[in-house]
Protein backbone atom coordinates (compact mmCIF):
# COMPACT_ATOMS: atom_id res chain seq x y z
CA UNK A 1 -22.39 -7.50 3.24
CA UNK A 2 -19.94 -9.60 5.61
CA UNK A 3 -19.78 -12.37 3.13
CA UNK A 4 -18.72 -10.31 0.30
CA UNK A 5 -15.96 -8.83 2.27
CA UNK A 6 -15.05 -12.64 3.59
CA UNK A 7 -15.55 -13.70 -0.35
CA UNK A 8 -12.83 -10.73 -1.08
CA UNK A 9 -10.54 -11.98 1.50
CA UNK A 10 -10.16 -15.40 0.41
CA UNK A 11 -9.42 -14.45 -2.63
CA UNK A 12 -6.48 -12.37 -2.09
CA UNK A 13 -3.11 -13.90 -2.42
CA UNK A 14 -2.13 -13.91 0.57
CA UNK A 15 0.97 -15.88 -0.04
CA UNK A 16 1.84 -13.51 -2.02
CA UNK A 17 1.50 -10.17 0.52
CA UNK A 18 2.82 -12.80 3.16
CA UNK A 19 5.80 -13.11 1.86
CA UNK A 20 6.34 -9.23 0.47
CA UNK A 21 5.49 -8.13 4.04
CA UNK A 22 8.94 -8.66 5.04
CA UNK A 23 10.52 -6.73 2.34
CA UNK A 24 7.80 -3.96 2.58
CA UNK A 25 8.37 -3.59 6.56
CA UNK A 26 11.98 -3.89 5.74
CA UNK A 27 11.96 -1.29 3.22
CA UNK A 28 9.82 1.40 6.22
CA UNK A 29 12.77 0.64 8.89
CA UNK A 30 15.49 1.55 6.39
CA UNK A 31 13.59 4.62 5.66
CA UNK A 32 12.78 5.42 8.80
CA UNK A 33 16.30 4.95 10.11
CA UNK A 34 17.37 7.01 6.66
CA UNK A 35 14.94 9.93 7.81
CA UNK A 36 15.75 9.91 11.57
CA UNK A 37 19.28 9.41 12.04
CA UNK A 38 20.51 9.03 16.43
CA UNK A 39 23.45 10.64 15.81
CA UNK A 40 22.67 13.99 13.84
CA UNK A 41 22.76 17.51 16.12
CA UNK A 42 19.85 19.27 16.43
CA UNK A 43 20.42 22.44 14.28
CA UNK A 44 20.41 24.79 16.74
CA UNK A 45 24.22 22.55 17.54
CA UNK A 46 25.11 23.18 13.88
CA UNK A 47 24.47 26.93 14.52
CA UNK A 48 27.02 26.93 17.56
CA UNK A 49 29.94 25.01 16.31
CA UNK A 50 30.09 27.12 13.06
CA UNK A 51 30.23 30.25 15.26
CA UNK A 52 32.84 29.22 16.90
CA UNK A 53 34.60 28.16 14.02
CA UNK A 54 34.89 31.77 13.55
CA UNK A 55 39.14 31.71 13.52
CA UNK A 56 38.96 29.73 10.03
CA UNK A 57 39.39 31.79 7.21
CA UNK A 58 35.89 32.28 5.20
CA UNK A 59 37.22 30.50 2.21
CA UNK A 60 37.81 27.09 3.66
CA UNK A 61 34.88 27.66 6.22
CA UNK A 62 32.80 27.93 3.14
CA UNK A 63 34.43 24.70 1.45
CA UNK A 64 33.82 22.73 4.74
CA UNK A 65 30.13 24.00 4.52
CA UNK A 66 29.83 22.90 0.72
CA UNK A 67 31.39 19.69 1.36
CA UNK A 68 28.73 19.22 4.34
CA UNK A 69 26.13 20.17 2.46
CA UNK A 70 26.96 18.13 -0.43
CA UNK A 71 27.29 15.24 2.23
CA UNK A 72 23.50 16.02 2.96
CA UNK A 73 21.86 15.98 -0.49
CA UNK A 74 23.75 12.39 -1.40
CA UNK A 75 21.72 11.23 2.08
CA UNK A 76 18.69 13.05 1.00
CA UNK A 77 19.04 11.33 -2.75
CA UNK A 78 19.44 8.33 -1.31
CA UNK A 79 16.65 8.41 1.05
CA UNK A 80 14.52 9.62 -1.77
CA UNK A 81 15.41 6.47 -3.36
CA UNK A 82 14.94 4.01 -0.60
CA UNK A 83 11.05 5.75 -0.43
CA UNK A 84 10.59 5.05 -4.16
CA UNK A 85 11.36 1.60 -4.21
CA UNK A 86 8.94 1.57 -0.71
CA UNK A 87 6.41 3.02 -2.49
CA UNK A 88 6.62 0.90 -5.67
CA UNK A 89 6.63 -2.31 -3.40
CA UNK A 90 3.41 -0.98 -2.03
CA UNK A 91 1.90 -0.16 -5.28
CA UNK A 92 2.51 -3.47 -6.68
CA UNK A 93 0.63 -4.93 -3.80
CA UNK A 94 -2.22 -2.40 -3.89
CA UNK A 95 -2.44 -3.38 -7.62
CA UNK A 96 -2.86 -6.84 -7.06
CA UNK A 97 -5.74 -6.19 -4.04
CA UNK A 98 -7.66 -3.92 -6.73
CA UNK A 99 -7.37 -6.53 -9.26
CA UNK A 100 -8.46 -9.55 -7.05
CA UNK A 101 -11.26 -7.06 -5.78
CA UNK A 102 -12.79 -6.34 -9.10
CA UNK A 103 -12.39 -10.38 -9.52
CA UNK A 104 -14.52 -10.66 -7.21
CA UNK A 105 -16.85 -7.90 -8.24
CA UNK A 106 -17.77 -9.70 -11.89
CA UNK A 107 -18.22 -13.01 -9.64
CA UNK A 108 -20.82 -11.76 -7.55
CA UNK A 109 -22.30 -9.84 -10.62
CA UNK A 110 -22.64 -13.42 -12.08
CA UNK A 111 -23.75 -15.30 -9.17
CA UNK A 112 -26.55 -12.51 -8.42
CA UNK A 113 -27.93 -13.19 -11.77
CA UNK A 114 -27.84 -16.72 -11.34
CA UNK A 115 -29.53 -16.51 -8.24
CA UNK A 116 -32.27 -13.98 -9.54
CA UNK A 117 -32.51 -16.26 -12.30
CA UNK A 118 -32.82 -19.47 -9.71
CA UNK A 119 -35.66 -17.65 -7.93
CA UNK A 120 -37.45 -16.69 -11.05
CA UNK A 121 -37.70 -20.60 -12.13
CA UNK A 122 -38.35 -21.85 -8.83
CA UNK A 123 -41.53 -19.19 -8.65
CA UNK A 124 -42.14 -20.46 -12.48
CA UNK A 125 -42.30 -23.75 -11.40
CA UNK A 126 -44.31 -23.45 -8.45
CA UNK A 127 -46.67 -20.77 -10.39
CA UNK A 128 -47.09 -23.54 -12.68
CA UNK A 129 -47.65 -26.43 -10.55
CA UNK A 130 -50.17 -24.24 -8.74
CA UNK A 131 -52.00 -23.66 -11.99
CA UNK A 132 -51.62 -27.21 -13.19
CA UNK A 133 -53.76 -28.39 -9.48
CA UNK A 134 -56.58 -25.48 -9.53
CA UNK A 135 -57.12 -26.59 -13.44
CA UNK A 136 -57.11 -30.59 -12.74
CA UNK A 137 -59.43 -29.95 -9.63
């Protein structure tokens, strides 16, 4: 069992996911710093500075909120985005592990058949030079 799994390994291309691991790690910090921004209020903050607010007329309190808001879905669109492209990175890789992986499946389909095959002419040829002494003796 190990030396399938150490068969699989060597024939990954590495160089390959070597040199897409920056990108891919990359990729997860902009996205995490996209998701978890330092200097965002909690909303419980948002709650108390729009109460206060309370001397602006409703109309333009409404427009600041809108304008806020629409602030918050461009960020959300964009992070959206930034995830996508993540997750296609890591998609392309996965698809090249699964396709080195069933490489490697048909290989060892092949070599166990040679090797059953190898065992079944080496008992052949013992059966038969077994036979070929009792017969001469």
């Amino acid at each position: 069992m190990a030396i399938s799994w150490l068969s699989a390994l060597k024939l990954v291309p590495w160089s390959d996911v070597i040199s897409n691991a920056p990108l891919v790690a990359e990729g997860a910090k902009k996205l995490w710093g996209a998701v978890v921004k330092p200097g965002t209020p909690p909303e419980s903050d948002l709650a108390a500075a729009t109460a206060t607010d309370s001397e602006m007329p409703q109309m333009a309190q409404l427009q600041a909120e809108v304008a806020g808001l629409r602030g918050e879905v461009s960020d959300l669109h964009r992070q959206m985005v930034d995830s996508s492209a993540l997750i296609k990175a890591l998609a392309e890789q996965n698809a090249q592990l699964v396709a080195q992986v069933q490489s490697t499946r048909v290989r060892l389909r092949w070599l166990a058949a040679l090797a059953g095959l190898a065992i079944l002419l080496a008992g052949a040829s013992l059966w038969y030079g077994l036979t070929a002494a009792v017969g001469r003796g």
